[in-house]
Protein backbone atom coordinates (compact mmCIF):
# COMPACT_ATOMS: atom_id res chain seq x y z
CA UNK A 1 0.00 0.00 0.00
CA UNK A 2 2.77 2.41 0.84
CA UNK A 3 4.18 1.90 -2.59
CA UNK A 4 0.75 2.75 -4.31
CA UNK A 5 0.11 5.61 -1.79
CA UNK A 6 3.61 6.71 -3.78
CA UNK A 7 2.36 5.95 -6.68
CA UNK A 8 -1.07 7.68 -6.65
CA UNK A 9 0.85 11.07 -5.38
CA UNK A 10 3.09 10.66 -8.61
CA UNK A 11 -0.15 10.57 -10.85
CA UNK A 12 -1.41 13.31 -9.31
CA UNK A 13 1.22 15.82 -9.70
CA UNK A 14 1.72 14.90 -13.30
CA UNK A 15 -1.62 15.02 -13.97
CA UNK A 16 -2.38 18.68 -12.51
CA UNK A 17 1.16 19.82 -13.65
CA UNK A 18 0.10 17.99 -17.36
CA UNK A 19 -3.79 20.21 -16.96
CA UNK A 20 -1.84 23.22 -15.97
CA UNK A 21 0.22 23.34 -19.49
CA UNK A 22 -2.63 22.47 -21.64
CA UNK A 23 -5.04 25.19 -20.37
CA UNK A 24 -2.35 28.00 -20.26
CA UNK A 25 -1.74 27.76 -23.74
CA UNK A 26 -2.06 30.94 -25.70
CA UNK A 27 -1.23 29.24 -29.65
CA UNK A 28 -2.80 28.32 -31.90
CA UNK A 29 -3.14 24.84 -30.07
CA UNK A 30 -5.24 26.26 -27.72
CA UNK A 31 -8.64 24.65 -28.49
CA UNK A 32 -7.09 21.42 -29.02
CA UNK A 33 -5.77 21.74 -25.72
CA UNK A 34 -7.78 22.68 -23.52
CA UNK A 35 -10.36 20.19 -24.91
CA UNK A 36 -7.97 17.36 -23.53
CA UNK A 37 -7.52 19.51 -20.20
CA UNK A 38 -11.02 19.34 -19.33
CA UNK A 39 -11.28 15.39 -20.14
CA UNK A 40 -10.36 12.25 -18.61
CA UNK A 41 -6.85 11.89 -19.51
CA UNK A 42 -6.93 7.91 -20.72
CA UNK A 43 -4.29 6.19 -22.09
CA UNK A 44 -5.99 6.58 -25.60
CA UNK A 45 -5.65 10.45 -25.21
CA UNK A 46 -2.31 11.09 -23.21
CA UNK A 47 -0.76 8.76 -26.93
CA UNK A 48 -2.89 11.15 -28.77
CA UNK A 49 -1.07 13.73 -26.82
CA UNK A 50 1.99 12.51 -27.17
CA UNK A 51 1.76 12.27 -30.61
CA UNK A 52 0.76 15.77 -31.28
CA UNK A 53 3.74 18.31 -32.62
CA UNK A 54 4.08 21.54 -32.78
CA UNK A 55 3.51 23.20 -36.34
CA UNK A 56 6.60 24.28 -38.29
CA UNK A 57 6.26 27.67 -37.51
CA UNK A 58 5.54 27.34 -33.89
CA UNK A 59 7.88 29.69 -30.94
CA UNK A 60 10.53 28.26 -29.22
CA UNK A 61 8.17 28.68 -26.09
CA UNK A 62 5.77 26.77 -28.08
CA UNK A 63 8.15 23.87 -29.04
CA UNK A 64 9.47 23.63 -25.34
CA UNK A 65 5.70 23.50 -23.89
CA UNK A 66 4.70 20.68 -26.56
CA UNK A 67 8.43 18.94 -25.44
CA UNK A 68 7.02 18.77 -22.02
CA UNK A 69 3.53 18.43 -22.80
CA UNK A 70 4.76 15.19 -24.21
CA UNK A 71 7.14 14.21 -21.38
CA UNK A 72 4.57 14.34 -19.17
CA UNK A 73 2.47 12.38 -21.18
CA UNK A 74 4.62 9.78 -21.51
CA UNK A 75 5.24 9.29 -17.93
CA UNK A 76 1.46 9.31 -16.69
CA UNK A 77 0.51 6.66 -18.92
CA UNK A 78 3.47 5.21 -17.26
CA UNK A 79 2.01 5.41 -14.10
CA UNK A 80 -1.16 4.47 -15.04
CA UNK A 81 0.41 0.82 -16.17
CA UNK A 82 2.06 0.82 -12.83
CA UNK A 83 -0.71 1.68 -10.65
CA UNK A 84 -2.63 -1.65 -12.63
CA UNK A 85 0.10 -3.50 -11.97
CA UNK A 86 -0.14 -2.76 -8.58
CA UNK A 87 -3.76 -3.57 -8.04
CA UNK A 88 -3.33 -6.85 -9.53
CA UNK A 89 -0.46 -7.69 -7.09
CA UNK A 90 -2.71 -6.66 -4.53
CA UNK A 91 -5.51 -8.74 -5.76
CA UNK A 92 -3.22 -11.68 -5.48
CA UNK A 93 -2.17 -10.44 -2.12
CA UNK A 94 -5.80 -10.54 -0.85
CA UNK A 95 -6.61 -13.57 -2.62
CA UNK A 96 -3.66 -15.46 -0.30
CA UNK A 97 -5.11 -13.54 2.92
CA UNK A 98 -8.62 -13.37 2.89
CA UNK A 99 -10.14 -15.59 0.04
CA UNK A 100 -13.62 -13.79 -1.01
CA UNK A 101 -13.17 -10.64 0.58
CA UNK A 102 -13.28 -8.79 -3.01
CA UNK A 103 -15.97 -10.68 -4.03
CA UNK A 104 -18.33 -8.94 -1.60
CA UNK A 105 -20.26 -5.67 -2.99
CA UNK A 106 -18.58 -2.41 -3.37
CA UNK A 107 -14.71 -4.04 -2.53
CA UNK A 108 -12.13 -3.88 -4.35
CA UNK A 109 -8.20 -5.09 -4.12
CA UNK A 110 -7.24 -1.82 -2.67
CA UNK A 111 -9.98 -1.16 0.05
CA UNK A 112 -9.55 -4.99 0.51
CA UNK A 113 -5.74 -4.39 1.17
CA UNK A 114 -6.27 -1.96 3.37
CA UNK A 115 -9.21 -3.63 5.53
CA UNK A 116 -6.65 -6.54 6.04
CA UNK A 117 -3.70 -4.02 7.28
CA UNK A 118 -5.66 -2.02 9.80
CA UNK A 119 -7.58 -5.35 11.01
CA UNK A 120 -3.37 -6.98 11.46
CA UNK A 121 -4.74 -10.56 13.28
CA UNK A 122 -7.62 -11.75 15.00
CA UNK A 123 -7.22 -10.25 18.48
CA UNK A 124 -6.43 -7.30 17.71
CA UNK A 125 -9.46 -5.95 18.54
CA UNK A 126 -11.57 -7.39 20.73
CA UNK A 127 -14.71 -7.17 18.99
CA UNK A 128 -16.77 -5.34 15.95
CA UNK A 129 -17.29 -2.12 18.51
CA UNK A 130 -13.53 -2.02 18.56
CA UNK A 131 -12.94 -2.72 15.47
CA UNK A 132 -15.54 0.60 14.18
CA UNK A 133 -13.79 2.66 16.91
CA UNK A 134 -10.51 2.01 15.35
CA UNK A 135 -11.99 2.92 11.63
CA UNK A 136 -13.61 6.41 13.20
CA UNK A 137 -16.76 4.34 12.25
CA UNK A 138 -18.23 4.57 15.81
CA UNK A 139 -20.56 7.24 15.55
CA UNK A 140 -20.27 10.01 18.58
CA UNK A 141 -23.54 11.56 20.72
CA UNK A 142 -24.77 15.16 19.37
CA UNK A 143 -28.49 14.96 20.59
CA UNK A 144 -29.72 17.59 22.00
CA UNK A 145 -32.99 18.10 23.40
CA UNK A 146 -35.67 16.04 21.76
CA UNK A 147 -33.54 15.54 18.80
CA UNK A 148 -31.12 12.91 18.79
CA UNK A 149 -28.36 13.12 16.72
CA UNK A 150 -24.62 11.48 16.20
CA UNK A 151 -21.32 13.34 14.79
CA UNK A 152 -18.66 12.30 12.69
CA UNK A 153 -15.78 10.59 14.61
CA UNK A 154 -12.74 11.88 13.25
CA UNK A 155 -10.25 9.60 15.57
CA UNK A 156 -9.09 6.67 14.18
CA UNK A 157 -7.54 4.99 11.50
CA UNK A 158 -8.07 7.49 8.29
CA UNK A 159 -6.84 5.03 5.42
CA UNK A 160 -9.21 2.39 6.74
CA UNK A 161 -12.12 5.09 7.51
CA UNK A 162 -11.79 6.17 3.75
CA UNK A 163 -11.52 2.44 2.22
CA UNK A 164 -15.10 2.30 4.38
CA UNK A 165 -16.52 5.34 2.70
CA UNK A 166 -15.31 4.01 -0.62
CA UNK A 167 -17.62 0.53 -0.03
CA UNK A 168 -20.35 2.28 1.41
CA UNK A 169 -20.12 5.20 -1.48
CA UNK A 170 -19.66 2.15 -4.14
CA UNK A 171 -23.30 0.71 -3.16
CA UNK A 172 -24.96 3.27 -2.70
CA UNK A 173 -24.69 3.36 -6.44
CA UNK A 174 -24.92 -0.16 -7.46
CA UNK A 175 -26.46 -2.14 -4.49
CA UNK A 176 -30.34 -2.75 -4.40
CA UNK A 177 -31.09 -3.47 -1.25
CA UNK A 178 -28.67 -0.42 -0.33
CA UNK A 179 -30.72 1.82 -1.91
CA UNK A 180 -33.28 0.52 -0.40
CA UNK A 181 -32.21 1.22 2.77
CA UNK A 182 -30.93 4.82 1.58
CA UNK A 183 -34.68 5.02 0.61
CA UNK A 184 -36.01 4.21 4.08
CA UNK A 185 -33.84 6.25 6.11
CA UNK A 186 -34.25 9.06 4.28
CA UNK A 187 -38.18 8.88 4.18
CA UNK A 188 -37.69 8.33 8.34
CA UNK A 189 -35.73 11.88 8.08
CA UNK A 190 -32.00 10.90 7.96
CA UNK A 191 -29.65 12.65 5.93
CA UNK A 192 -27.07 11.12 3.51
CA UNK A 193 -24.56 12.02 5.51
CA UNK A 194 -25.83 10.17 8.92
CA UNK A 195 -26.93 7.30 6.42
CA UNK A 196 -23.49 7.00 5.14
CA UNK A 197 -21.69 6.76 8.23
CA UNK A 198 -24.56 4.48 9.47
CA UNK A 199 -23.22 2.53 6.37
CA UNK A 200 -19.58 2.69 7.39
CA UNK A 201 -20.62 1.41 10.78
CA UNK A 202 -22.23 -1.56 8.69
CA UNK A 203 -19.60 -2.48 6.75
CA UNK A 204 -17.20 -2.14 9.81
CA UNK A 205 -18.76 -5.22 11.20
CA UNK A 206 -19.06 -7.10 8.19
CA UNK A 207 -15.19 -6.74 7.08
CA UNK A 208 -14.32 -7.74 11.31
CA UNK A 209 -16.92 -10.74 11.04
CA UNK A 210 -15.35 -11.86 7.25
CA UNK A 211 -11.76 -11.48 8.49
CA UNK A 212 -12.11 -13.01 11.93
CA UNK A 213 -13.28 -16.27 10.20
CA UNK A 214 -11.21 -15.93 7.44
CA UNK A 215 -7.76 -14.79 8.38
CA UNK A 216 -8.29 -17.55 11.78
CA UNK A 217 -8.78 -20.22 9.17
CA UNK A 218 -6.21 -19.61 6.65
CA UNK A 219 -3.63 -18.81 9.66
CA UNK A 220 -4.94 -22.56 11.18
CA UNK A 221 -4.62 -24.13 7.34
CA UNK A 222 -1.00 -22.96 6.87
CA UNK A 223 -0.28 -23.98 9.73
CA UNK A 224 -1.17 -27.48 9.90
CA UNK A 225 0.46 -27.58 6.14
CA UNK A 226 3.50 -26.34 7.76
């Protein structure tokens, strides 16, 4: 994970350093882009950028800015095949530690990976409370008078807090009987925001309840292989 963490920050400056030089253009390139600045940058396009040359005529300023334009190309699409390489390694990673865990709704290998980091080995927390107090899933008291009411809990583990909000964001989108519930709670008065972390809380239990069986019985397999 740290290496993708390093990875994802590398991406991100080239990518707003890449944006920056295609909208401050003032040539005659201008249109062409600033219609790739505003767009996903895919692999398709950042070739298509790299591809692109200056006309014959163009300034030196001009020819340096395409010279980079295309450098930075290059090395985004770069990073793009190493951040897929990564998530593949980290499939297989998750696939040795927890068997199933990405086939669950809304997880992927990366929120996987980092479930299976913060959780360590069973025993480390005592239970699924635990567990959501660790991921700053544990929602805090904020009632006040008749109303009752819970806050965000901003202690805890942040990388495993925002691997929560990914799953919970992921099916709200694509999960039926998640929307559902979004439905419900929402006609009952909550807002998305105190359904979501009532999500989070959710899905805090359900990753310590998978990797409690899980990680137990592929520790006990290897070691009776051993």
């Amino acid at each position: 994970m740290d290496a993708r963490h390093e990875l994802t920050d590398s991406s991100t400056a080239q990518t707003n350093r890449l944006r920056a030089l295609l909208l401050g253009g003032d040539d005659r390139d201008r249109d062409f882009a600033r219609d790739f600045a505003r767009g996903t940058l895919t692999d398709t396009r950042l070739a298509a950028l790299a591809r692109h040359r200056p006309a014959r005529d163009a300034s030196r300023e001009q020819v340096v800015r395409q010279a980079e334009i295309r450098r930075l190309a290059l090395a985004l699409r770069e990073s793009h095949r190493a951040l897929r390489a990564n998530s593949r390694e980290l499939q297989r990673i998750v696939d040795d530690l927890a068997p199933g865990l990405t086939d669950r709704r809304g997880i992927g290998p990366i929120t996987a990976a980092q479930a299976i980091i913060s959780f360590s080995h069973p025993g480390r927390c005592r239970n699924e409370g635990a567990f959501a107090a660790l991921a700053g899933a544990s929602p805090l008291e904020a009632s006040s008078g008749h109303t009752k009411r819970h806050r965000l809990n901003r202690g805890g583990d942040r990388a495993l807090n925002s691997a929560l909000h990914t799953i919970a964001m992921v099916r709200m989108r694509s999960c039926p009987t998640t929307k559902a519930y979004l439905a419900r709670r929402t006609a009952e008065g909550k807002t998305t925001r105190e359904i979501r972390r009532c999500l989070k809380r959710y899905i805090a239990r359900e990753l310590y309840r998978f990797l409690t069986a899980t990680i137990t019985t592929t520790s006990s397999n290897a070691s009776s292989a051993a």
